[in-house]
Protein backbone atom coordinates (compact mmCIF):
# COMPACT_ATOMS: atom_id res chain seq x y z
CA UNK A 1 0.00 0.00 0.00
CA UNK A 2 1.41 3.29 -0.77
CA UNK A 3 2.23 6.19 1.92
CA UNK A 4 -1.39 7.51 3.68
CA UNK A 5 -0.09 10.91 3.63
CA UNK A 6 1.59 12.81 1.27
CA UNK A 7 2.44 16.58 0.44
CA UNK A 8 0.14 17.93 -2.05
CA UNK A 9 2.69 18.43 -4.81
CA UNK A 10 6.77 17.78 -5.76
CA UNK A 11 7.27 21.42 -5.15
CA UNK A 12 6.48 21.19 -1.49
CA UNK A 13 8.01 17.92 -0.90
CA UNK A 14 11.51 19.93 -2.02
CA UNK A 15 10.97 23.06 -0.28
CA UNK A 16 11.24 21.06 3.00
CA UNK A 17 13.70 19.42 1.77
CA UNK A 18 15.90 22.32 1.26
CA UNK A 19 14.99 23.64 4.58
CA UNK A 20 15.70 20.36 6.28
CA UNK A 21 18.72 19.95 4.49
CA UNK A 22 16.77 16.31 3.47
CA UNK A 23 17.13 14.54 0.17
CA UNK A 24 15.35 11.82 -1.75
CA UNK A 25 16.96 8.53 -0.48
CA UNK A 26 16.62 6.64 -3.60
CA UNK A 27 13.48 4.62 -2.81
CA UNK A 28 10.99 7.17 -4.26
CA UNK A 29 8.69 9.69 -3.06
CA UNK A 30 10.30 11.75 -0.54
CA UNK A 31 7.27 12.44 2.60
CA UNK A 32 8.23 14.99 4.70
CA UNK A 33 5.31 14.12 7.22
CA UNK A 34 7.61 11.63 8.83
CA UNK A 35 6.92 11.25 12.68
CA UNK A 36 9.55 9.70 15.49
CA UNK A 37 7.76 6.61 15.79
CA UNK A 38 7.29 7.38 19.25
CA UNK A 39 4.65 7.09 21.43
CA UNK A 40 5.53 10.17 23.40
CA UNK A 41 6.53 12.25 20.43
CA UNK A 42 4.25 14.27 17.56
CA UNK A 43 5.46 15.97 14.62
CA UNK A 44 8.89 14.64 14.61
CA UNK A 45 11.21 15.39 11.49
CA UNK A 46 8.24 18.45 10.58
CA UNK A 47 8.75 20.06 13.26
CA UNK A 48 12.34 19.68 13.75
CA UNK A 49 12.28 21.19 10.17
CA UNK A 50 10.28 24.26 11.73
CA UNK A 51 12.57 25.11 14.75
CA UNK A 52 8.79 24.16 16.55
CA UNK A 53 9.12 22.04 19.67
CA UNK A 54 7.20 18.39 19.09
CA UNK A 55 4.67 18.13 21.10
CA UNK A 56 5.50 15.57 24.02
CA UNK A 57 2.46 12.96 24.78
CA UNK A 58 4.42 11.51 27.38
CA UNK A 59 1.92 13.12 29.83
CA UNK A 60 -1.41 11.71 28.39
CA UNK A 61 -3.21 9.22 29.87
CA UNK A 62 -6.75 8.04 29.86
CA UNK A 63 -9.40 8.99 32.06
CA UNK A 64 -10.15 7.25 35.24
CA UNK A 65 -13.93 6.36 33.68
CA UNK A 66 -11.83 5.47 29.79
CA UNK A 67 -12.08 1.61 28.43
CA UNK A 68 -8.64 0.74 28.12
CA UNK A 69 -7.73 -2.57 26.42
CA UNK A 70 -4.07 -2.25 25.88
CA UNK A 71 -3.81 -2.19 29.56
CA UNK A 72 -4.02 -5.46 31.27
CA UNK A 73 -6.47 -6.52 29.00
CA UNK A 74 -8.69 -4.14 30.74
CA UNK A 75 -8.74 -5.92 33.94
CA UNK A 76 -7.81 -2.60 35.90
CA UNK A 77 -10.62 -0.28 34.58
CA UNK A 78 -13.86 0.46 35.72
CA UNK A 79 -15.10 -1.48 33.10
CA UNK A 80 -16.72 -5.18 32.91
CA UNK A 81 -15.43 -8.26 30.96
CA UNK A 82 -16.16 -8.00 27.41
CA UNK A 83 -15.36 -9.24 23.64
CA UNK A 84 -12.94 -6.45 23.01
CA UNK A 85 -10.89 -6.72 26.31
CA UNK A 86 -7.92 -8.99 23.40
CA UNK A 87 -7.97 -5.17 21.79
CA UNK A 88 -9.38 -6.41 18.74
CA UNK A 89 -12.37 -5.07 16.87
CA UNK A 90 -14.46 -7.98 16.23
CA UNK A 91 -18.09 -7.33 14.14
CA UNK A 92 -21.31 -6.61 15.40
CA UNK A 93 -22.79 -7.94 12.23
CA UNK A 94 -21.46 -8.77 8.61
CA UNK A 95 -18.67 -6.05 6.91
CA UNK A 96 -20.05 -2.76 6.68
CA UNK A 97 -20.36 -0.58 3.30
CA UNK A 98 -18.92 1.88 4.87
CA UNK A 99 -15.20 0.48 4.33
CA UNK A 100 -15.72 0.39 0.77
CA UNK A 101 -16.40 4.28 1.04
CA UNK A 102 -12.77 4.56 2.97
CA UNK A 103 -11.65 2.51 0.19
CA UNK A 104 -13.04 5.31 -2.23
CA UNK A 105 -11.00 7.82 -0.53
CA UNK A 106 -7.77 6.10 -1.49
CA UNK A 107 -8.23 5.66 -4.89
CA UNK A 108 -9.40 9.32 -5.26
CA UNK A 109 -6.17 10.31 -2.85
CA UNK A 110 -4.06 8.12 -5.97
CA UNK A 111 -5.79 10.19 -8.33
CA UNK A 112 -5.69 13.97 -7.08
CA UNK A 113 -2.87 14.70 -4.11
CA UNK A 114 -0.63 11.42 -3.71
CA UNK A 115 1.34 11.41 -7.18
CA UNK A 116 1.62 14.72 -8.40
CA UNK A 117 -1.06 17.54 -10.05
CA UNK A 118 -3.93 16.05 -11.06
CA UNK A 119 -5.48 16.66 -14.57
CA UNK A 120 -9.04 17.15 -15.36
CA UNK A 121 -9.72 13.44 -16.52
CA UNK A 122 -8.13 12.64 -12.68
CA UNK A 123 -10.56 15.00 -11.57
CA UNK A 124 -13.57 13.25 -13.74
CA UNK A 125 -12.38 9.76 -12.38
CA UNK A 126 -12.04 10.31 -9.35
CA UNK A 127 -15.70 12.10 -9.14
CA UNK A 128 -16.74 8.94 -11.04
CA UNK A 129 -15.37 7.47 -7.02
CA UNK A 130 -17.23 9.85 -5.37
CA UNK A 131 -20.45 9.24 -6.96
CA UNK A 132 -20.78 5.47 -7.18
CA UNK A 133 -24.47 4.39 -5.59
CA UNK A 134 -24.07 3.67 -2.02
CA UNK A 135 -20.66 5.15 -1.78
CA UNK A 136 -19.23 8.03 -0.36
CA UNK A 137 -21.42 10.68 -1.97
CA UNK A 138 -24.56 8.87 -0.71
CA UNK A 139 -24.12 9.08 3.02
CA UNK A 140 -21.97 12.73 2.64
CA UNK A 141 -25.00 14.63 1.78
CA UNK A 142 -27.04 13.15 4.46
CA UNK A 143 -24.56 13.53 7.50
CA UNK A 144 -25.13 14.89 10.77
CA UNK A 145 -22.33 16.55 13.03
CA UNK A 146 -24.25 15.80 16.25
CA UNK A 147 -22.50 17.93 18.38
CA UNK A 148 -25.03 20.22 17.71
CA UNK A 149 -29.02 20.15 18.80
CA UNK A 150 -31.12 17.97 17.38
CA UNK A 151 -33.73 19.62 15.02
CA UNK A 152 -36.73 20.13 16.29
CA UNK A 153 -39.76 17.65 15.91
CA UNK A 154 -42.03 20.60 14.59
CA UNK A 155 -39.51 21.00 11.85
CA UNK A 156 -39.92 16.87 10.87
CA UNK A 157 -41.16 15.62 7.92
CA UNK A 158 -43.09 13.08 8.58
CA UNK A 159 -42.64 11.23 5.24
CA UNK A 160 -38.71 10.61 6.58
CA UNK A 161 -36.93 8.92 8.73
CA UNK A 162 -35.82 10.57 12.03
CA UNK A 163 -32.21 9.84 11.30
CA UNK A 164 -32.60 11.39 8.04
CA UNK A 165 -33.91 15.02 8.98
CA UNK A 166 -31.08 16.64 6.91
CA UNK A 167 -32.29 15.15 3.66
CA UNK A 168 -34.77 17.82 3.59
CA UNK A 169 -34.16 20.70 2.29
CA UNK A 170 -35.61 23.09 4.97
CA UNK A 171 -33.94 21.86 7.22
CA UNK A 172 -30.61 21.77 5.53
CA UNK A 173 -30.91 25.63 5.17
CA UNK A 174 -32.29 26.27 8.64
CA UNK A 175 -29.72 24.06 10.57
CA UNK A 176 -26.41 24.06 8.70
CA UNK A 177 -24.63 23.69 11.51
CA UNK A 178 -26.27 20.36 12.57
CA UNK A 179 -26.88 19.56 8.29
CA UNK A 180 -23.17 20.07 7.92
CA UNK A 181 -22.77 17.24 5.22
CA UNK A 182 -25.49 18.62 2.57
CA UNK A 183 -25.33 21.70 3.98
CA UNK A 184 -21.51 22.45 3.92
CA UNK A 185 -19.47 19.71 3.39
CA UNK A 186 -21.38 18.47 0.17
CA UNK A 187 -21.42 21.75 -1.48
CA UNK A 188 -17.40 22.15 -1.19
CA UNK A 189 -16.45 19.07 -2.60
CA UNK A 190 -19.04 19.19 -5.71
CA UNK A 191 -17.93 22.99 -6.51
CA UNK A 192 -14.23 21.67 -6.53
CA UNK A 193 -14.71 18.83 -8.70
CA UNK A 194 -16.41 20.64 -11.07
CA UNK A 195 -13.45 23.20 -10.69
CA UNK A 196 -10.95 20.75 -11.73
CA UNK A 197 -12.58 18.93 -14.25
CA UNK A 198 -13.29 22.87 -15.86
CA UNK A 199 -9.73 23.45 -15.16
CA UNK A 200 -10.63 26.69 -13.26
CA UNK A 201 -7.75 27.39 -10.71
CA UNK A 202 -4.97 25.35 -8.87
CA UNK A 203 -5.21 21.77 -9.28
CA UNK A 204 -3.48 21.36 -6.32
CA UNK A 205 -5.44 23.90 -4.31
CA UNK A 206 -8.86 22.14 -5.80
CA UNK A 207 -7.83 18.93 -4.38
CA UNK A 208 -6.23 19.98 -1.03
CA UNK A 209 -9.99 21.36 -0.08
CA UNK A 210 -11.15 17.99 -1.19
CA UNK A 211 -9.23 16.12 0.56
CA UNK A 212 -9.60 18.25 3.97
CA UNK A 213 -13.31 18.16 3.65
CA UNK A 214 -13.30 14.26 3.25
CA UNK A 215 -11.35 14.00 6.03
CA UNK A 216 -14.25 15.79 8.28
CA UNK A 217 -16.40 13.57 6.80
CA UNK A 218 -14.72 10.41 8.43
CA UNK A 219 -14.06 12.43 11.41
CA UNK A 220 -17.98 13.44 11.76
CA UNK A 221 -18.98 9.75 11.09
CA UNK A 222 -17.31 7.58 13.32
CA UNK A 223 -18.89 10.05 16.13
CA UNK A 224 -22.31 9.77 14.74
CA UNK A 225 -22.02 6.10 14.27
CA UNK A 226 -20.70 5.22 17.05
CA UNK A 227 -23.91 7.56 18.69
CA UNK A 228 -26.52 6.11 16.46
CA UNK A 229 -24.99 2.57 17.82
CA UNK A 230 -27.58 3.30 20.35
CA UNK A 231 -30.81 2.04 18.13
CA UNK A 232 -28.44 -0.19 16.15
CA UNK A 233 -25.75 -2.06 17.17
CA UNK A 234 -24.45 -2.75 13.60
CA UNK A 235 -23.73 1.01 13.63
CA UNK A 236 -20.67 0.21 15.84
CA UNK A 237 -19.30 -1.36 12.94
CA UNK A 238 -19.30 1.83 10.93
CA UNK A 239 -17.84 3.61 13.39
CA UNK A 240 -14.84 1.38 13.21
CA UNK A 241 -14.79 1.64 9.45
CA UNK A 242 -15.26 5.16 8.65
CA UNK A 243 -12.21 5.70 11.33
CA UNK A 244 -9.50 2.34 10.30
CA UNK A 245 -10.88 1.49 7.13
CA UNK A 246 -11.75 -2.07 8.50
CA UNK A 247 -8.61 -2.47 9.91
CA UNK A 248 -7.61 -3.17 13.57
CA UNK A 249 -5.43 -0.90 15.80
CA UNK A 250 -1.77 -1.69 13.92
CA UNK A 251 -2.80 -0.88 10.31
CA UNK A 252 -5.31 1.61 8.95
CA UNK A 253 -6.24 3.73 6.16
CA UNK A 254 -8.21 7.33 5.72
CA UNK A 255 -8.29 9.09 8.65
CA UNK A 256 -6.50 6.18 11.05
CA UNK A 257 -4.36 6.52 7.98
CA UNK A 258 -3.36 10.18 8.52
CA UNK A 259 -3.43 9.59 12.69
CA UNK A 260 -1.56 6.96 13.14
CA UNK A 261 1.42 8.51 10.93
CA UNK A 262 1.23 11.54 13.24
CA UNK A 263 0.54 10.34 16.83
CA UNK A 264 0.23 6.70 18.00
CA UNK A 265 -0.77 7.98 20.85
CA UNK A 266 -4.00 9.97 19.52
CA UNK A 267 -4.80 7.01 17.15
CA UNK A 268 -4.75 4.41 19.83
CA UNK A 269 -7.17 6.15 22.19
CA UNK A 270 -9.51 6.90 19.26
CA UNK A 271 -8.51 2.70 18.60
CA UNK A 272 -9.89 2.28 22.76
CA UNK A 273 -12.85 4.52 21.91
CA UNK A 274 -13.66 2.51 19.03
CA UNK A 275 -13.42 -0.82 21.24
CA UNK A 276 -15.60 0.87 23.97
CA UNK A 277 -18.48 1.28 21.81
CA UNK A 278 -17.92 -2.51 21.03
CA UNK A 279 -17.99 -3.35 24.42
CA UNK A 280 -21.17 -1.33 24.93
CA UNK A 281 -23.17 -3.49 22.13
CA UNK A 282 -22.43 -6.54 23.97
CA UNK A 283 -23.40 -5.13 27.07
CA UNK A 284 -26.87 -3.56 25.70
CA UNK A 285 -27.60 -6.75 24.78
CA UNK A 286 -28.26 -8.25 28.16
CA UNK A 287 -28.22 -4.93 30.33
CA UNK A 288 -29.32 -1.46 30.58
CA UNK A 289 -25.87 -0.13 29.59
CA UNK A 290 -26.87 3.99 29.35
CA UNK A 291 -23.96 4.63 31.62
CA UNK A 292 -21.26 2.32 29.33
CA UNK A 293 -22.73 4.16 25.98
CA UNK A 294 -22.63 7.72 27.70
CA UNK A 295 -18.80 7.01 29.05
CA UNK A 296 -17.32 5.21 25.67
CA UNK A 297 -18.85 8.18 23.32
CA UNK A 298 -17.74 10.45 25.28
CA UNK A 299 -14.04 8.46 25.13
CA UNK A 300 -14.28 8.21 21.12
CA UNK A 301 -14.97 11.72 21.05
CA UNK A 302 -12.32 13.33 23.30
CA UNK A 303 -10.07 10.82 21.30
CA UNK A 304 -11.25 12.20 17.77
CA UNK A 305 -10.69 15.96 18.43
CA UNK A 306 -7.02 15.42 19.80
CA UNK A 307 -6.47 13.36 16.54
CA UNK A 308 -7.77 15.77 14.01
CA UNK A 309 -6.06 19.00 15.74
CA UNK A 310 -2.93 16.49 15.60
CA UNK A 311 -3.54 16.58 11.48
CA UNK A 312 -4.58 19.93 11.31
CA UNK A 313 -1.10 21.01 12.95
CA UNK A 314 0.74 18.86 11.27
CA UNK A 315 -0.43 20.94 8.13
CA UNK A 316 0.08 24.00 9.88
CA UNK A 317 3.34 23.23 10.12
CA UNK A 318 3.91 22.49 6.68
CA UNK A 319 2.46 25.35 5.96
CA UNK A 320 4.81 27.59 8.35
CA UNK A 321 7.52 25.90 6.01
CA UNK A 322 5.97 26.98 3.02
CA UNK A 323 5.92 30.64 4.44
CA UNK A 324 9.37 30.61 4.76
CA UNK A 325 10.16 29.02 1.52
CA UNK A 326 7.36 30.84 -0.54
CA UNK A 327 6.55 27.82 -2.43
CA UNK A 328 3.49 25.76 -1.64
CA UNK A 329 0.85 28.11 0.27
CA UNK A 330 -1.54 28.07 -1.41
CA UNK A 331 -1.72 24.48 -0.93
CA UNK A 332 -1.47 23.64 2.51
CA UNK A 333 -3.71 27.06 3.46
CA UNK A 334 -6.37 25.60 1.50
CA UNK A 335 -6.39 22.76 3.18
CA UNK A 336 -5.99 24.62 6.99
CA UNK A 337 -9.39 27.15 5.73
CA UNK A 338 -10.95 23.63 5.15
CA UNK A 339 -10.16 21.51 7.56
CA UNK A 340 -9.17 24.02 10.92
CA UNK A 341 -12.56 25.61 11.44
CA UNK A 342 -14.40 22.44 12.43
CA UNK A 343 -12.40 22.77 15.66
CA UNK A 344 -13.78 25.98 16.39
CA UNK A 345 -16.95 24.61 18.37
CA UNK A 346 -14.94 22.87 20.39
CA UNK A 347 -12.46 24.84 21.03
CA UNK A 348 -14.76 27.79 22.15
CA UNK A 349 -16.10 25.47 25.14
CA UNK A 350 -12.72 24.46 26.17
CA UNK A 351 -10.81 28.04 25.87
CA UNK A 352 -12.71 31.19 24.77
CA UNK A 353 -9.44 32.69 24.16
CA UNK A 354 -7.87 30.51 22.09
CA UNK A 355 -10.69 29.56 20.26
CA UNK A 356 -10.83 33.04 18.92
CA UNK A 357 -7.27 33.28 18.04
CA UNK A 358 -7.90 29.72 15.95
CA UNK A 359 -11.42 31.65 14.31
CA UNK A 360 -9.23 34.53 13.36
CA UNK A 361 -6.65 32.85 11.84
CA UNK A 362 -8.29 30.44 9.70
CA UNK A 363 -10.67 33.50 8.39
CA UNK A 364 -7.03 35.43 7.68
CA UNK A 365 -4.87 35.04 4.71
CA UNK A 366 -2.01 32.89 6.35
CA UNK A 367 0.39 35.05 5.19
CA UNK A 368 2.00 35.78 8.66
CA UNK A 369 4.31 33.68 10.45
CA UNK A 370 3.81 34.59 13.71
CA UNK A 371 -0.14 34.22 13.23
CA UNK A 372 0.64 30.73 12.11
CA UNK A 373 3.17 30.24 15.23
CA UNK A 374 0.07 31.87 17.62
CA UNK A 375 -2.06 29.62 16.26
CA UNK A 376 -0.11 26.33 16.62
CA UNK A 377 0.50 27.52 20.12
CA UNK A 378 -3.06 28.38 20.83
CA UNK A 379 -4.27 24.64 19.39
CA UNK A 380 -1.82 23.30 21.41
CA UNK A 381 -3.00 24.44 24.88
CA UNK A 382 -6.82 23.74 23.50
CA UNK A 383 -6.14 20.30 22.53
CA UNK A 384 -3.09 18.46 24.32
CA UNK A 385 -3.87 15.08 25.08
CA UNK A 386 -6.85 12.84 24.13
């Protein structure tokens, strides 16, 4: 399988390159996204690159109430015997669709951002991906972010289903917060694949936004999965799919993909989340388990926003590097005005202060260092451990 992460284009592979002093060793595509490999360490050779301290996960442990496999096999949590206590994810119910739709995500990375600027035909095919029946198109314009209040019942239509609500219209327009797949997330990738089969613009810009706002896809749907679990167990199963790709906790692809490459730390809790809301099926099954489902999504999601501000300043940093070596921004800052606002929400209940130094950077032109520096700092102290 080829490197999950890769620089947008050749030109900003070399510009950190130069800066690093790094060089193509001979075995191909050079990825400056390497990490340490350690478990206490994030950002590695990046941010060595960047004169920017890695950020040390040495400190981060679970929470006294967390699901915690990898430790003891669980036997010294708070939490009762169950099929995932081996740390493996094993099905609710037969293979869910939604790996093939992780899948997707590959073959479109192949085609627009992994091996080099993409042409309009790339563009076509890989929209040709996007749009198969019952793939990734076909659940994006109907997703939730459920962070956000339900809609109200006086604003249901009757004729669909409750989980569905953002199908119509209305409601898409009313609640785009809550509607952020049709009402947000949709939009943006359709405009940019009709961009770059048009050829109007960057290539390279086009598909950096695509790829950030598939990203939030995957990171919105192994929340709302893993919430909607609740009414169907299979829905566990999903939520381990849209986040590994169908994969257990050493491999991974999509957004465990991007993760794992950055923090093994972030990508194994989000890994124990994943296995909590396993552990909750089996329990529902025989018990009222409201408190295990209320504890493990809360896990999964603590888990998912220290993994995605992981990516997000990973990019950052490449993009501090691209200041510096004026090649390459308008890349990687179409991917950060993508990708970095759907922190904001959370960061403005964790730090009101930082949140709005995040807000005003990612609605600024990236242009300034220091902004870029302020902001990595400011993520930093909203999100440092899962």
């Amino acid at each position: 399988m080829p490197s999950l992460v890769k620089l947008h284009t050749h030109i900003l592979v070399v510009s950190a390159a130069l800066l690093s002093g790094c060089t193509d060793d001979g075995g191909g595509d050079t990825d400056t996204m390497e990490t340490t490999g350690s478990d206490s360490d994030t950002g590695g050779e990046l941010c060595e690159q960047a004169d920017i301290p890695c950020v040390d996960e040495s400190a981060c442990g679970p929470e006294a109430t967390d699901y915690q496999p990898r430790t003891n096999a669980s036997a010294d949590d708070m939490w009762p015997t169950c099929i995932a206590d081996d740390g493996v994810y094993s099905l609710v119910a037969s293979e869910p669709g939604s790996i093939s739709r992780v899948e997707a995500f590959e073959s479109i990375a192949d085609l627009l951002w992994r091996n080099g600027t993409p042409t309009a035909a790339d563009f076509t095919e890989a929209r040709t991906i996007y749009v198969t029946p019952e793939g990734l198109e076909s659940r994006l314009v109907r997703r939730e972010d459920l962070h956000y209040p339900e809609i109200p019942m006086e604003d249901w239509d009757d004729q669909v289903d409750p989980d569905k609500q953002c199908t119509v219209e209305a409601n898409v327009a009313k609640y785009p917060d809550r509607c952020a797949g049709p009402a947000k997330i949709a939009p943006l990738i359709t405009e940019n694949f009709v961009a770059g089969q048009d050829g109007t613009g960057d290539p390279d810009v086009i598909a950096a936004r695509i790829e950030a706002a598939i990203l939030w896809f995957y990171y919105l749907s192994t929340y709302k999965e893993a919430n909607t679990c609740a009414l169907k167990p299979k829905d566990c199963d999903s939520a381990w799919a849209y986040y590994t790709g169908g994969f257990q906790i050493d491999g991974g692809i999509g957004l465990a993909g991007y993760v794992s490459r950055l923090s093994e730390n972030a990508h194994a809790r989000i890994f124990d989340g994943v296995l909590a809301m396993r552990c909750y099926a089996e329990y529902a099954e025989t018990m009222d388990a409201t408190m295990w489902f209320d504890l493990g999504t809360e896990q999964l999601d603590q888990a998912l926003h220290r993994g995605y501000a992981v990516l997000v300043r990973e990019r950052m940093i490449q993009h501090l590097l691209n200041l510096r070596a004026e090649s390459g921004t308008e890349v990687s800052w179409a991917f950060l005005q993508v990708a970095g606002p759907v922190l904001d929400r959370e960061a403005g209940e964790r730090n009101s202060a930082d949140a709005t130094v995040l807000a005003n950077f990612w609605s600024g032109t990236g242009s300034d260092e220091a902004e870029v520096q302020a902001a990595i700092d400011a993520l930093d102290r909203v999100f440092p451990c899962p």
